[in-house]
Protein backbone atom coordinates (compact mmCIF):
# COMPACT_ATOMS: atom_id res chain seq x y z
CA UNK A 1 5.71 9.32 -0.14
CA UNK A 2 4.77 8.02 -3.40
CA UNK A 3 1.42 6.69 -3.31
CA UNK A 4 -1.38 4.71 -4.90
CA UNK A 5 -5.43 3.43 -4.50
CA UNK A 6 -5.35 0.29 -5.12
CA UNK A 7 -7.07 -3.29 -5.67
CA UNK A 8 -4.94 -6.19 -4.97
CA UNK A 9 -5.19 -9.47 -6.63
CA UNK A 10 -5.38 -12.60 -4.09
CA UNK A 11 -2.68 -15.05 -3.91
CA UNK A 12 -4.03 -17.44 -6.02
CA UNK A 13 -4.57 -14.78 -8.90
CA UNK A 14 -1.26 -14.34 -8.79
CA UNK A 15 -0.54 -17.55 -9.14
CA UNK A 16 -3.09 -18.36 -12.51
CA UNK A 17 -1.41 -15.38 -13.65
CA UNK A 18 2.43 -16.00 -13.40
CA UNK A 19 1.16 -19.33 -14.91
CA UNK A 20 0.12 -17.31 -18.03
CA UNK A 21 2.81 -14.82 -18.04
CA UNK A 22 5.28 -18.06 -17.93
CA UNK A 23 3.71 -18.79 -21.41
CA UNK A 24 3.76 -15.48 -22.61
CA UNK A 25 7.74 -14.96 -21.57
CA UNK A 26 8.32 -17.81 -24.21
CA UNK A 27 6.92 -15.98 -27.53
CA UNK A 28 9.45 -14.71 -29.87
CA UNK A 29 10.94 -11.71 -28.39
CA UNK A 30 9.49 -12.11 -24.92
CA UNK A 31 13.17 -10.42 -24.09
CA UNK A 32 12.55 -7.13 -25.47
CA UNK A 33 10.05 -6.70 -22.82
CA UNK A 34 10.33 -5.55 -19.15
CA UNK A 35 7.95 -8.11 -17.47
CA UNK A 36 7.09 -6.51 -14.43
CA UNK A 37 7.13 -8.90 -10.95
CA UNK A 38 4.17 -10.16 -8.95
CA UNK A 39 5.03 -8.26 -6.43
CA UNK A 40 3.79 -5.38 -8.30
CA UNK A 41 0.59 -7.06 -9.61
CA UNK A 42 -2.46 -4.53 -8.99
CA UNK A 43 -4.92 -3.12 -10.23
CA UNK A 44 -4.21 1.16 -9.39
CA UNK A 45 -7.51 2.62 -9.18
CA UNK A 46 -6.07 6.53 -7.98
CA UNK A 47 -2.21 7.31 -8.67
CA UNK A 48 -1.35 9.91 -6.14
CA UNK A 49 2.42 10.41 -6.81
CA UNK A 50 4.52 12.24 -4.38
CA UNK A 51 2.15 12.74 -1.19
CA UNK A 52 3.57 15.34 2.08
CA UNK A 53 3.57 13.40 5.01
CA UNK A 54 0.85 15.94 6.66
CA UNK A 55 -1.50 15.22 4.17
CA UNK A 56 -1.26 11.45 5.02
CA UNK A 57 -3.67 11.26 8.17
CA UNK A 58 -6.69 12.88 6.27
CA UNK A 59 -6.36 10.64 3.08
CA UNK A 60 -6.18 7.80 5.03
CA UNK A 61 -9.84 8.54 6.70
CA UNK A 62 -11.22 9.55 3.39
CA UNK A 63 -9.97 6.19 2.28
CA UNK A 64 -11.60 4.77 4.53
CA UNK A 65 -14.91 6.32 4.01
CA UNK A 66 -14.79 5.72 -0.01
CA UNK A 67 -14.14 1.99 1.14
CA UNK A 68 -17.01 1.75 3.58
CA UNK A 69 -19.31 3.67 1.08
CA UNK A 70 -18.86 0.94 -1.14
CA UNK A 71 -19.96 -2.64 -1.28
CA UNK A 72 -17.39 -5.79 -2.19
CA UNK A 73 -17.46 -7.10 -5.90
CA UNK A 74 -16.50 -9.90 -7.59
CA UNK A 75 -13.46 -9.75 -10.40
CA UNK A 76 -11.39 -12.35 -12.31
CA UNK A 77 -8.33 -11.74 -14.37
CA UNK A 78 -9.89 -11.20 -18.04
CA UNK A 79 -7.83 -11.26 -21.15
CA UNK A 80 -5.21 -8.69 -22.09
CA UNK A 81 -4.43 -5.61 -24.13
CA UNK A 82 -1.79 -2.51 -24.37
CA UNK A 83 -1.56 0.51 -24.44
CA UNK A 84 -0.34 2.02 -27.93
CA UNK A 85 3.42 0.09 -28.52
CA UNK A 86 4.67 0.46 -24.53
CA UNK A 87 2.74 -1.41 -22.10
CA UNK A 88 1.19 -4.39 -22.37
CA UNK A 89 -2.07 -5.51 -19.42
CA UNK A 90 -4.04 -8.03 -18.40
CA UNK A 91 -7.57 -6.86 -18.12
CA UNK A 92 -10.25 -7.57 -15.58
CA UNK A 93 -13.97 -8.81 -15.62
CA UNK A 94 -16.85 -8.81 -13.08
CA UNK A 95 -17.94 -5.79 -10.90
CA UNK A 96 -15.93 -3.45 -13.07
CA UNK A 97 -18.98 -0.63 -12.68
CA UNK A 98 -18.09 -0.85 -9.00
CA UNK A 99 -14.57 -0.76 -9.58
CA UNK A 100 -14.86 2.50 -11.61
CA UNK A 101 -16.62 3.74 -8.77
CA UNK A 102 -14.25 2.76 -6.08
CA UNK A 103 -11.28 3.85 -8.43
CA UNK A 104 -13.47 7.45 -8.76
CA UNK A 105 -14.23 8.00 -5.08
CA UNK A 106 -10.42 7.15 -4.46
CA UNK A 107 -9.42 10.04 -6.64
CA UNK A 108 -11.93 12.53 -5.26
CA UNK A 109 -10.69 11.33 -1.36
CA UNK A 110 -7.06 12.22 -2.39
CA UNK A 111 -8.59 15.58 -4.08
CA UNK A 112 -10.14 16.37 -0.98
CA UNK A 113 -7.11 15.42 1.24
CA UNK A 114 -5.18 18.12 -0.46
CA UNK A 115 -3.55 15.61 -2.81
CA UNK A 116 -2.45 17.35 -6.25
CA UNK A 117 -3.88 15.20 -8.43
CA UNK A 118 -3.39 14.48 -12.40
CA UNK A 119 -6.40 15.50 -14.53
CA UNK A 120 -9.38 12.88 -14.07
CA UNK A 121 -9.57 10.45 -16.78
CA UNK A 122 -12.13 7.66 -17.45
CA UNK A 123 -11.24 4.79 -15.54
CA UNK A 124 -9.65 1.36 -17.44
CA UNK A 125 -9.44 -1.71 -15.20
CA UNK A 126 -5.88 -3.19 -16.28
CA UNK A 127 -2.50 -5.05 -14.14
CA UNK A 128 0.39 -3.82 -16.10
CA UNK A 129 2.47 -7.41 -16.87
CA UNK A 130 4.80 -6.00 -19.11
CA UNK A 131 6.46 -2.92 -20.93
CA UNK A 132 8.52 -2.64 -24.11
CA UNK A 133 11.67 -0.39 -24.03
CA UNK A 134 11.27 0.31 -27.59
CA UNK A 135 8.18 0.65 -28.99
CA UNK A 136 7.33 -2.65 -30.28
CA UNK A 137 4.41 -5.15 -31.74
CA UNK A 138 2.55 -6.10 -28.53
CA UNK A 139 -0.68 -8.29 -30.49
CA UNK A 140 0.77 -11.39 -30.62
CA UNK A 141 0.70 -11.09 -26.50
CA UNK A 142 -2.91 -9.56 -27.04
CA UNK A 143 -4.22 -12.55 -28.94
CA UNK A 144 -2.17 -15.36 -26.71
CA UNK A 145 -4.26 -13.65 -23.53
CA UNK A 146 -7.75 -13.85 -25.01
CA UNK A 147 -8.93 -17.22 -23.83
CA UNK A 148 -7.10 -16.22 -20.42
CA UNK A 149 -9.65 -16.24 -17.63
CA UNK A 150 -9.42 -16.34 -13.99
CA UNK A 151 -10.87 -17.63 -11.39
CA UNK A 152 -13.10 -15.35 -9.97
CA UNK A 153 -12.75 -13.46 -6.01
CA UNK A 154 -14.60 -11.03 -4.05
CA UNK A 155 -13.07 -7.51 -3.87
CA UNK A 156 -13.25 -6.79 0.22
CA UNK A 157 -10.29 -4.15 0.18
CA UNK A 158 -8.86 -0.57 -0.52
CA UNK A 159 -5.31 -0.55 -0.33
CA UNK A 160 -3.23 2.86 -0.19
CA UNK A 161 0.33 1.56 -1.56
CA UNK A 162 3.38 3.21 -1.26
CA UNK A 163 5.50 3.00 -4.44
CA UNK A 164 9.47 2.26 -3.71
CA UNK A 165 11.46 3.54 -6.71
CA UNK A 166 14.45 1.90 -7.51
CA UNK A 167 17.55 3.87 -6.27
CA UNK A 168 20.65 1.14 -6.83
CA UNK A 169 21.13 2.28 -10.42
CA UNK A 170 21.60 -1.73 -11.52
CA UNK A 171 19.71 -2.78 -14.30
CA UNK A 172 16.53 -4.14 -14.77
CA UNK A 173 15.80 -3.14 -10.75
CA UNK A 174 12.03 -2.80 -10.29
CA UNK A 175 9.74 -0.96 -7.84
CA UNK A 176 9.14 -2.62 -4.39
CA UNK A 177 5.69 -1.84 -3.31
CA UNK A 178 4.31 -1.25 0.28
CA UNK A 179 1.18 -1.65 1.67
CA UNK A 180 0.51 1.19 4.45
CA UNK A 181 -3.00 1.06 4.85
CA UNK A 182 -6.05 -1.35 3.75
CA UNK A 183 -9.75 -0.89 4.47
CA UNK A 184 -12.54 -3.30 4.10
CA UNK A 185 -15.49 -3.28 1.77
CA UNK A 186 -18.45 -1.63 3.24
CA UNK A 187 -20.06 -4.75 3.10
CA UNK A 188 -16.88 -6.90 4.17
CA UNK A 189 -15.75 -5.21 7.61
C-alpha cells in the first residue's frame, strides 16, 4: 500500500478553499496548471510510499501512540507559496510547532514500524492546490493568496491515508485517496 500521515482539513475548509481556488483558476493561464481536487486536500505530515502489508498492524499502533502523545491544535488555511516553478500550496497558520511535532513523531512511528523511509527533512506545513507541467511563473498565484485566511479549527486527528494512483491511463486522472485509519488527539479521544 501506498501510504501517508496526515492532517485533514474539515469540510468547511474545503469549502473557503475551493472558494479561493475558484478565483485563482481564472488568472491568465490558470490552464497550464494541474489543479489538484478536494478530495486530495491535506496537509501530509509523513510520506511513507509503498508500505508491506505485514508492516501495517505495528504502524498503525505507533500511530496511534504519536496521536495520543500529542495534544489537539488549532490551524487555519494561511496564504500560499510554491515550490521552485512546479507546485504551487496553500500554507497553514496556528499550532504549526505542534504540527511539526506530530508530522516528526509520524515519521519516527513509520521508522520504527520497519517503514523505509526518505531522509528526514525539516517539516513545511503546505496543501498542494496546484502543479505546473512545465515549469512556469507561479507569483502571480503567490500574491492573489496573501490576504487568503481561513477560518480557524481544532486539529483532533491523525489520519494514515492510502494513496490510489491512477491506473486508467486517461488524461488528467488524479489520485483517489483513502482513509484506513484515524486516531484522536491525545487531548480529543
Amino acid at each position: 500500500m501506498r501510504l501517508f500521515a496526515a492532517v485533514l482539513p474539515p469540510p468547511t475548509a474545503v469549502d473557503e478553499l475551493a472558494t479561493e481556488v475558484a478565483v485563482l483558476r481564472r488568472l491568465p493561464a490558470a490552464d497550464t496548471l494541474r489543479w489538484t481536487g478536494h478530495a486530495g486536500w491535506h496537509f501530509t505530515l509523513a510520506f511513507m510510499g509503498e508500505v508491506d502489508d505485514e508492516l501495517v498492524p505495528e504502524l498503525e499502533e505507533r500511530l496511534a501512540r504519536a496521536a495520543r502523545r500529542t495534544s489537539s491544535f488549532p490551524l487555519r488555511l494561511h496564504q500560499g507559496g510554491r515550490f521552485g516553478h512546479r507546485a504551487l500550496w496553500v500554507g497553514a497558520a496556528g499550532g504549526l510547532e505542534e504540527m511539526r511535532l506530530l508530522a516528526e513523531r509520524s515519521d519516527a512511528a513509520a521508522r520504527r514500524a520497519g517503514v523505509a523511509m526518505e531522509e528526514h527533512r525539516r517539516y513545511q506545513a503546505h496543501l498542494t492546490i496546484a502543479r505546473a507541467r512545465e515549469a512556469g511563473d507561479l507569483r502571480p498565484y503567490v500574491e492573489a493568496l496573501a490576504a487568503f485566511e481561513g477560518t480557524p479549527w481544532q486539529v483532533a486527528d491523525l489520519a494514515l491515508v492510502r494513496s490510489n494512483l491512477p491506473v486508467s491511463g486517461v488524461a488528467g486522472e488524479q489520485p483517489r485517496y483513502e482513509v484506513v485509519g484515524s486516531w484522536p488527539l491525545g487531548d480529543a479521544g
